[in-house]
Protein backbone atom coordinates (compact mmCIF):
# COMPACT_ATOMS: atom_id res chain seq x y z
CA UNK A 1 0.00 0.00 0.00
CA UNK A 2 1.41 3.29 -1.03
CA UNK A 3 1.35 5.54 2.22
CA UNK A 4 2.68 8.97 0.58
CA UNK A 5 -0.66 10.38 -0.46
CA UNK A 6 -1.91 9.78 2.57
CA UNK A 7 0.99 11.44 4.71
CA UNK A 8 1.05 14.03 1.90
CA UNK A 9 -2.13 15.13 2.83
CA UNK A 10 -2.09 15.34 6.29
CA UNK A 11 1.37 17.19 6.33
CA UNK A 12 -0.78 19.83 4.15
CA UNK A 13 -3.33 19.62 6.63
CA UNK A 14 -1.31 20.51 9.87
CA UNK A 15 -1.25 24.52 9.19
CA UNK A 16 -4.89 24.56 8.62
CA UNK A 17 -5.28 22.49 12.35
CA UNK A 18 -2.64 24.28 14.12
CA UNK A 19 -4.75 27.76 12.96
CA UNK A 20 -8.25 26.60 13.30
CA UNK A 21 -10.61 29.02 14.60
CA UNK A 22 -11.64 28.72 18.59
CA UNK A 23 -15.45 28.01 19.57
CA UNK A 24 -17.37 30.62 20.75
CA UNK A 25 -20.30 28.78 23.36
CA UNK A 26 -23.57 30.97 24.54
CA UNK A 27 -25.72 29.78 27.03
CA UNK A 28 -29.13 30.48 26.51
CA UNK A 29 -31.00 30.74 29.55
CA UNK A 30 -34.55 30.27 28.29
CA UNK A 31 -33.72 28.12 25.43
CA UNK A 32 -32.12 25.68 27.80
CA UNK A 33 -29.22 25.40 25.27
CA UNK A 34 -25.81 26.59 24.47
CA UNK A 35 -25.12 27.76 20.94
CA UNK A 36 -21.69 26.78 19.51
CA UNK A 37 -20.03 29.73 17.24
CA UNK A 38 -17.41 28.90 14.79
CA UNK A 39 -15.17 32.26 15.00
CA UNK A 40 -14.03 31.78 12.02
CA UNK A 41 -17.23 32.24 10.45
CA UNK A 42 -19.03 34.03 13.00
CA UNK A 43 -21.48 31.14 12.13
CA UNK A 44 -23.71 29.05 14.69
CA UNK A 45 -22.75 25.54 13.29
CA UNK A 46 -24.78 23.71 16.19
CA UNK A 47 -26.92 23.62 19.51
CA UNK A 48 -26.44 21.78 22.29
CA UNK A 49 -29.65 20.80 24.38
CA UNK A 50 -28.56 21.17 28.09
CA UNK A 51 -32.24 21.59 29.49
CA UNK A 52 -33.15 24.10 32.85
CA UNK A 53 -31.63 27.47 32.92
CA UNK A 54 -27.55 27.03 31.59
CA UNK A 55 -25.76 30.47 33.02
CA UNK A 56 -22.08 30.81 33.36
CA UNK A 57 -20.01 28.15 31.39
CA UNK A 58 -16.33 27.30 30.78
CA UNK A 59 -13.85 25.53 28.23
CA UNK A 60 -11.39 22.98 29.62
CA UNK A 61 -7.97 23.30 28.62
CA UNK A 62 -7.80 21.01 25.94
CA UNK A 63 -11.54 21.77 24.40
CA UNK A 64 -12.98 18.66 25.18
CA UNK A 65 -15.22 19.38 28.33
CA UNK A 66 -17.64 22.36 28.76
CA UNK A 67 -18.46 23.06 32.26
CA UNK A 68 -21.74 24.96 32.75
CA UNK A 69 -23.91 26.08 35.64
CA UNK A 70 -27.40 25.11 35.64
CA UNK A 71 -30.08 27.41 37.70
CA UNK A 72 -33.05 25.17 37.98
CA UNK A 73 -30.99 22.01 38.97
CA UNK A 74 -28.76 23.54 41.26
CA UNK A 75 -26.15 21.53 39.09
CA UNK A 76 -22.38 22.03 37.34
CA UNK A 77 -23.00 20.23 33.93
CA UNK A 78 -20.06 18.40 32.53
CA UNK A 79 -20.44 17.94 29.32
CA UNK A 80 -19.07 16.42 26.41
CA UNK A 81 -17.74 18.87 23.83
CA UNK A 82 -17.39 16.65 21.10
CA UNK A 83 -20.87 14.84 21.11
CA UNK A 84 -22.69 17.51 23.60
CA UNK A 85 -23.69 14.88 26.00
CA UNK A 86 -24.26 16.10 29.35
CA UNK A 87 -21.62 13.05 30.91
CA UNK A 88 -22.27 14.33 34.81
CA UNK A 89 -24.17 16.28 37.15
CA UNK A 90 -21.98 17.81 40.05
CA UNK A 91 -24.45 19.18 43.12
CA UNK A 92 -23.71 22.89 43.51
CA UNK A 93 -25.26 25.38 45.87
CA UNK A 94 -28.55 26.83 45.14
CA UNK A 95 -28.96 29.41 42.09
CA UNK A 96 -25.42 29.12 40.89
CA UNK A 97 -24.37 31.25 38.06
CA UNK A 98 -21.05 32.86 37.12
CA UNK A 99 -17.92 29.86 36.82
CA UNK A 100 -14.46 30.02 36.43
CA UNK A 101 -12.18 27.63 35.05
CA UNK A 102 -8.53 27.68 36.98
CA UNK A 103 -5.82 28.43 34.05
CA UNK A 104 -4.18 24.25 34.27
CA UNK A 105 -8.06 23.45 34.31
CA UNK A 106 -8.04 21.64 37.57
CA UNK A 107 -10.64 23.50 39.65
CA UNK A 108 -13.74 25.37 38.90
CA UNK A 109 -15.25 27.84 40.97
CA UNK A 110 -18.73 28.63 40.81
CA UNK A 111 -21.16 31.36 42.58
CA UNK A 112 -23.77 30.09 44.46
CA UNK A 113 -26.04 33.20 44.75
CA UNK A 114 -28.58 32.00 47.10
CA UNK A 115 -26.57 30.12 49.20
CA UNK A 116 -24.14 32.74 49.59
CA UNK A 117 -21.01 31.24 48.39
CA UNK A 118 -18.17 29.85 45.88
CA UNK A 119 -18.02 26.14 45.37
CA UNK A 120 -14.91 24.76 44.08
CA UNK A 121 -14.99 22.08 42.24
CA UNK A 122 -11.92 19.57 41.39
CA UNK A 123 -12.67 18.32 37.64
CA UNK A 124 -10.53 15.06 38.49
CA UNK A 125 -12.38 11.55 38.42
CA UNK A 126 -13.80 12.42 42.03
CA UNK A 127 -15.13 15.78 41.22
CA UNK A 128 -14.81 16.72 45.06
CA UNK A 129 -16.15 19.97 45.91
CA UNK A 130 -15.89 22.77 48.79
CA UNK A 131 -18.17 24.73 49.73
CA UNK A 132 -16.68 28.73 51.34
CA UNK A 133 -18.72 31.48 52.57
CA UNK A 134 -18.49 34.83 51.33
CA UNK A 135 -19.86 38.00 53.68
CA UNK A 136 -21.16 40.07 50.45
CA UNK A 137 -24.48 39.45 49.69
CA UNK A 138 -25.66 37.47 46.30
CA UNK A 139 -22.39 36.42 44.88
CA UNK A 140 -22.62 36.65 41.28
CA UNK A 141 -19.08 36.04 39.38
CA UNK A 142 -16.20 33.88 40.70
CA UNK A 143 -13.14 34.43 38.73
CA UNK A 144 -10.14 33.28 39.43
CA UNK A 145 -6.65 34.99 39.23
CA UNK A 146 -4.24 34.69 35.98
CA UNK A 147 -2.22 32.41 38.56
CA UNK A 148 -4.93 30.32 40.20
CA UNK A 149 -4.00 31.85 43.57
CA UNK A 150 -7.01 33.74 44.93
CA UNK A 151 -11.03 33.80 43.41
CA UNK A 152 -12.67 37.29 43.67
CA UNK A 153 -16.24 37.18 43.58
CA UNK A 154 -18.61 40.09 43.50
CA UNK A 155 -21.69 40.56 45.42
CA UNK A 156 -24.30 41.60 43.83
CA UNK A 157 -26.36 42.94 46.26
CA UNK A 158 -23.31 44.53 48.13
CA UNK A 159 -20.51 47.09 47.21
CA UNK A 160 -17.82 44.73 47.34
CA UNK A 161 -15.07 41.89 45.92
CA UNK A 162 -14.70 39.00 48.36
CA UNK A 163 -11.08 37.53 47.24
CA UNK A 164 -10.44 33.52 48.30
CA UNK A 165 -7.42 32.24 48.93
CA UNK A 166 -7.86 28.86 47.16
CA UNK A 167 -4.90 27.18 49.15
CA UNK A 168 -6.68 27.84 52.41
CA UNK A 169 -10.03 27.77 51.31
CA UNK A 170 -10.43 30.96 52.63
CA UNK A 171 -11.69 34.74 52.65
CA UNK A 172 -8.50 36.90 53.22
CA UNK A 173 -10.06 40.46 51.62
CA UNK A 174 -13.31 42.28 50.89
CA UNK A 175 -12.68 45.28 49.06
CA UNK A 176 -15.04 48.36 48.79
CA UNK A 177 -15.97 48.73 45.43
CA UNK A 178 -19.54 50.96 43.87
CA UNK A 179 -23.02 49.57 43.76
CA UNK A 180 -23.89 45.84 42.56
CA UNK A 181 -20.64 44.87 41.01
CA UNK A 182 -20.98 42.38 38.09
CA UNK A 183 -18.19 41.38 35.97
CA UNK A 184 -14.81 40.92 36.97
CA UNK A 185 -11.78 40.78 34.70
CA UNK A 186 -8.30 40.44 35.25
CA UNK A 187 -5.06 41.94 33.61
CA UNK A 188 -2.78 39.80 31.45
CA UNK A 189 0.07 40.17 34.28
CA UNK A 190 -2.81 39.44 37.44
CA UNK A 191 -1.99 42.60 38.91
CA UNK A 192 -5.18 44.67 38.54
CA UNK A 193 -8.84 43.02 38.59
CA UNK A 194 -11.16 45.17 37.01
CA UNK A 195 -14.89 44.93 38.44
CA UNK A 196 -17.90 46.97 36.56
CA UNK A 197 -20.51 48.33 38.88
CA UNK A 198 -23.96 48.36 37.93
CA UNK A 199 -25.88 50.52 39.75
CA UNK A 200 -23.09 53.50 39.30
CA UNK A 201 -22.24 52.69 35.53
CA UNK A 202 -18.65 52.69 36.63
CA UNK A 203 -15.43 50.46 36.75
CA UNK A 204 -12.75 49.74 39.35
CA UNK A 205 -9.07 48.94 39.48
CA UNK A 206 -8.80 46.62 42.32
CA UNK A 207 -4.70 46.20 43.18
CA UNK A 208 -4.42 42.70 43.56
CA UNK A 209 -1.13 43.20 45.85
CA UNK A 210 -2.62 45.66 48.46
CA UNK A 211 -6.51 45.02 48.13
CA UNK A 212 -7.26 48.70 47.32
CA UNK A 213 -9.72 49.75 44.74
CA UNK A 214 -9.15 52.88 42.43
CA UNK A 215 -11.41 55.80 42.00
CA UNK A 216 -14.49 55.23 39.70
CA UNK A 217 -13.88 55.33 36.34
CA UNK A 218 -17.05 56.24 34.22
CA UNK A 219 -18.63 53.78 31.94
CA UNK A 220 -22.22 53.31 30.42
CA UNK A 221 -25.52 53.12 32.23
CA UNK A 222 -25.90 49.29 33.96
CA UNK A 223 -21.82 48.31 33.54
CA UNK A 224 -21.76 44.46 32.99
CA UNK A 225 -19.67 42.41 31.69
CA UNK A 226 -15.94 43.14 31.47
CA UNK A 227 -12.76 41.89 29.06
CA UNK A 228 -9.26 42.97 29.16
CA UNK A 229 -7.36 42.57 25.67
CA UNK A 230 -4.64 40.57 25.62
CA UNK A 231 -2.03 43.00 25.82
CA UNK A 232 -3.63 44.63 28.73
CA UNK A 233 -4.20 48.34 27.38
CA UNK A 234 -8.11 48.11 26.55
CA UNK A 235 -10.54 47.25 28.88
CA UNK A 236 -14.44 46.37 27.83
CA UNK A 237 -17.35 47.22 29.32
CA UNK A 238 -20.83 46.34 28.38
CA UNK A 239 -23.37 48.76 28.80
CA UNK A 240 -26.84 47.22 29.67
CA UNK A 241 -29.07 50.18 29.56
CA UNK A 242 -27.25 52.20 26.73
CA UNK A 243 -26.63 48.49 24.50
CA UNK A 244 -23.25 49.14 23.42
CA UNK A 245 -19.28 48.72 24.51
CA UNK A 246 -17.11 50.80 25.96
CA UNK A 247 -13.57 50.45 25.41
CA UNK A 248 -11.58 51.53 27.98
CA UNK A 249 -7.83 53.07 27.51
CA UNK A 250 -5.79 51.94 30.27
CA UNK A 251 -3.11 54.61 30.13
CA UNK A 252 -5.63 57.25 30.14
CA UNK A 253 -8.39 55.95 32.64
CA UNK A 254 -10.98 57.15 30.10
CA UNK A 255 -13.40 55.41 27.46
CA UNK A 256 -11.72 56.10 23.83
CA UNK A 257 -14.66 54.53 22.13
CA UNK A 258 -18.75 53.14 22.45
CA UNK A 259 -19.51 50.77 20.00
CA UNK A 260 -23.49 50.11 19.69
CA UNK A 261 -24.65 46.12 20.28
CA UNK A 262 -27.63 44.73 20.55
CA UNK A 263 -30.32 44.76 23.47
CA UNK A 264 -29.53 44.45 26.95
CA UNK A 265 -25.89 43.23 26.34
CA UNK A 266 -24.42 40.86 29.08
CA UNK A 267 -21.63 38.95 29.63
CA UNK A 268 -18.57 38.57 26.58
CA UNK A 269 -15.21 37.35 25.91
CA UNK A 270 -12.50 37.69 23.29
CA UNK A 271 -10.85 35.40 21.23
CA UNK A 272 -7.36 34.75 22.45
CA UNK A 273 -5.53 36.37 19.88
CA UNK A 274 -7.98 39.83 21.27
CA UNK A 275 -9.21 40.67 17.80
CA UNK A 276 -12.67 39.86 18.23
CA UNK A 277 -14.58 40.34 20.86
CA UNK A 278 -18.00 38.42 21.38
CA UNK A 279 -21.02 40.09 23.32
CA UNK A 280 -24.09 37.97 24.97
CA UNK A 281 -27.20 40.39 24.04
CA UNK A 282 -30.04 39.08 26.09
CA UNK A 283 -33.26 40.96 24.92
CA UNK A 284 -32.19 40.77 21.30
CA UNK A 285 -31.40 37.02 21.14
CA UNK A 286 -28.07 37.29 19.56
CA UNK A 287 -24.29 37.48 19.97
CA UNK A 288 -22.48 40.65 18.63
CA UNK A 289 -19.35 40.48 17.57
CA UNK A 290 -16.43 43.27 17.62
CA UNK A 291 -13.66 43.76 15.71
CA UNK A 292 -11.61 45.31 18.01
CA UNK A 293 -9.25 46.86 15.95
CA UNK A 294 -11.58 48.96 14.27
CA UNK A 295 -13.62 49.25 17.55
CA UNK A 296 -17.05 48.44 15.29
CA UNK A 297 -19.81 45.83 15.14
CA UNK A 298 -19.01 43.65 12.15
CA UNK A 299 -21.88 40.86 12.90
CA UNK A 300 -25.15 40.03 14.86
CA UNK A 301 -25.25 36.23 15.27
CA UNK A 302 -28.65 34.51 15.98
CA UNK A 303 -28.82 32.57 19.33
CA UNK A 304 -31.04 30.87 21.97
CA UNK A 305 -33.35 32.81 23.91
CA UNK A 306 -31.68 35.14 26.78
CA UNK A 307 -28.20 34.36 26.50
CA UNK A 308 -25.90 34.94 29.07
CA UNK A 309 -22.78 34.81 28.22
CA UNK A 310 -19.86 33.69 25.93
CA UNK A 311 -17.20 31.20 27.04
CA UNK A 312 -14.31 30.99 24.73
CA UNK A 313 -11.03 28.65 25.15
């Protein structure tokens, strides 16, 4: 049998592999489904059925297991990536909703807003979880550090970041931030967590060596969700009331740009080269995406009903 075809065609194929396109995933909260977003495209080249109320979800390492927090069932899905089979249920506190992967993909950490705290969760065989108590009230996002070190979460119904030492399994800060803070993103080198602020339409620069947030910055009415480009000098902020993006100059402290989304846009993420930028818009039903070197709107991609968010690996 004469192998060199065969090897000549899959040395031809490796470039096209090595660059393929990440997978954007929105959870859909009344659809009960998670729409799957070629980037390439900017297409929506399948649904997967997860049932209840999917919320805040996560890409393992390796692309292969998508971890998502389901309201009604008080449940972490893990699912299967490849055939979107929902492989195990992992009990989680009641109303979870934002979730965190850690960076080498071994824990997830997952608010519980009703029960007042951050489950982590080891994605090993076991699937052991911990259960820690934050004092600010609803928690809402649990994000872990570039490094894995700490978790902040925000409390929604407070005006504060809770940070976790995940070593200890403990609450070592709570930093004074504005009204109802929502998203949290981090900086490239860890050393700054941004945090938008709902209720003030502002952002903070939380110092993630001395626990001390900055002065508000201004933003758009109902600040959401927040990205930091890869490179560190942008920050996003969604705008829920005004339905665009602010972008953020870092250097300056000021927004450079609003770019106009869709309806009531939520949570986002960029792709991890930082030149798009994908936007959860939950009254219109779709995902907007952002090519943030031209800071404009280049596509509004149909999804499930209410989406939440965008996870992207």
């Amino acid at each position: 049998m004469n192998l060199r075809p065969l090897l000549t065609a899959i040395f031809l194929a490796l470039p096209l592999l090595a660059s393929a396109a990440p997978l954007a995933y929105v959870p859909n909260e009344k659809s009960g489904t998670l729409s799957v977003i070629d980037t390439a495209t900017d297409t929506v080249t399948r649904t997967i059925t997860t049932g209840g109320k999917p919320r805040g979800t996560a890409v393992s390492p390796d692309g292969k297991t998508l971890y998502v927090s389901e309201q009604t069932g008080n449940a972490l899905l893990v699912i299967d990536a490849a055939s979107g089979k929902t492989v195990q249920r992992i009990a989680l506190g009641e109303s979870p909703e934002g979730i965190d992967l850690s960076f080498d993909g071994r824990l997830v950490a997952a608010a519980s807003e009703l029960s007042n705290g951050v489950i982590l969760v080891d994605t090993g065989p076991a699937h052991a979880t911990t259960t820690i108590k934050v004092p600010g009230p609803n928690p809402e996002h649990a994000v872990f550090s570039p490094d894995g070190r700490q978790v902040y979460v925000g409390a929604e119904n407070g005006s504060q970041v809770d940070v976790i030492d995940v070593a200890s399994r403990k609450v070592v800060a709570s930093v004074p931030v504005g009204r109802r803070p929502r998203g949290i993103a981090f900086s490239p080198d860890g050393r700054t967590a941004w945090v938008a602020c709902e209720l003030d339409g502002a952002v903070y620069a939380i110092d993630t060596a001395s626990h001390q947030a900055s002065a508000p910055i201004a933003v758009g009415e109902f600040s959401n969700g927040v990205a930091v480009a890869p490179d560190g000098g942008k920050v996003y902020v969604s705008s829920g009331r005004g339905a665009r993006v602010d972008v953020l100059d870092v250097a300056a402290r000021r927004v450079t740009a609003s770019i106009a989304v869709g309806q009531r846009p939520w949570n986002m993420a960029l792709t991890p080269d930082g030149r798009k930028l994908y936007v959860a818009n939950g009254r219109s039903g779709t995902a907007s995406v952002i090519d943030t070197a031209a800071a404009r709107k280049i596509a509004d991609i149909p999804v499930g009903e209410l989406p939440w968010g965008v996870a992207i690996r």
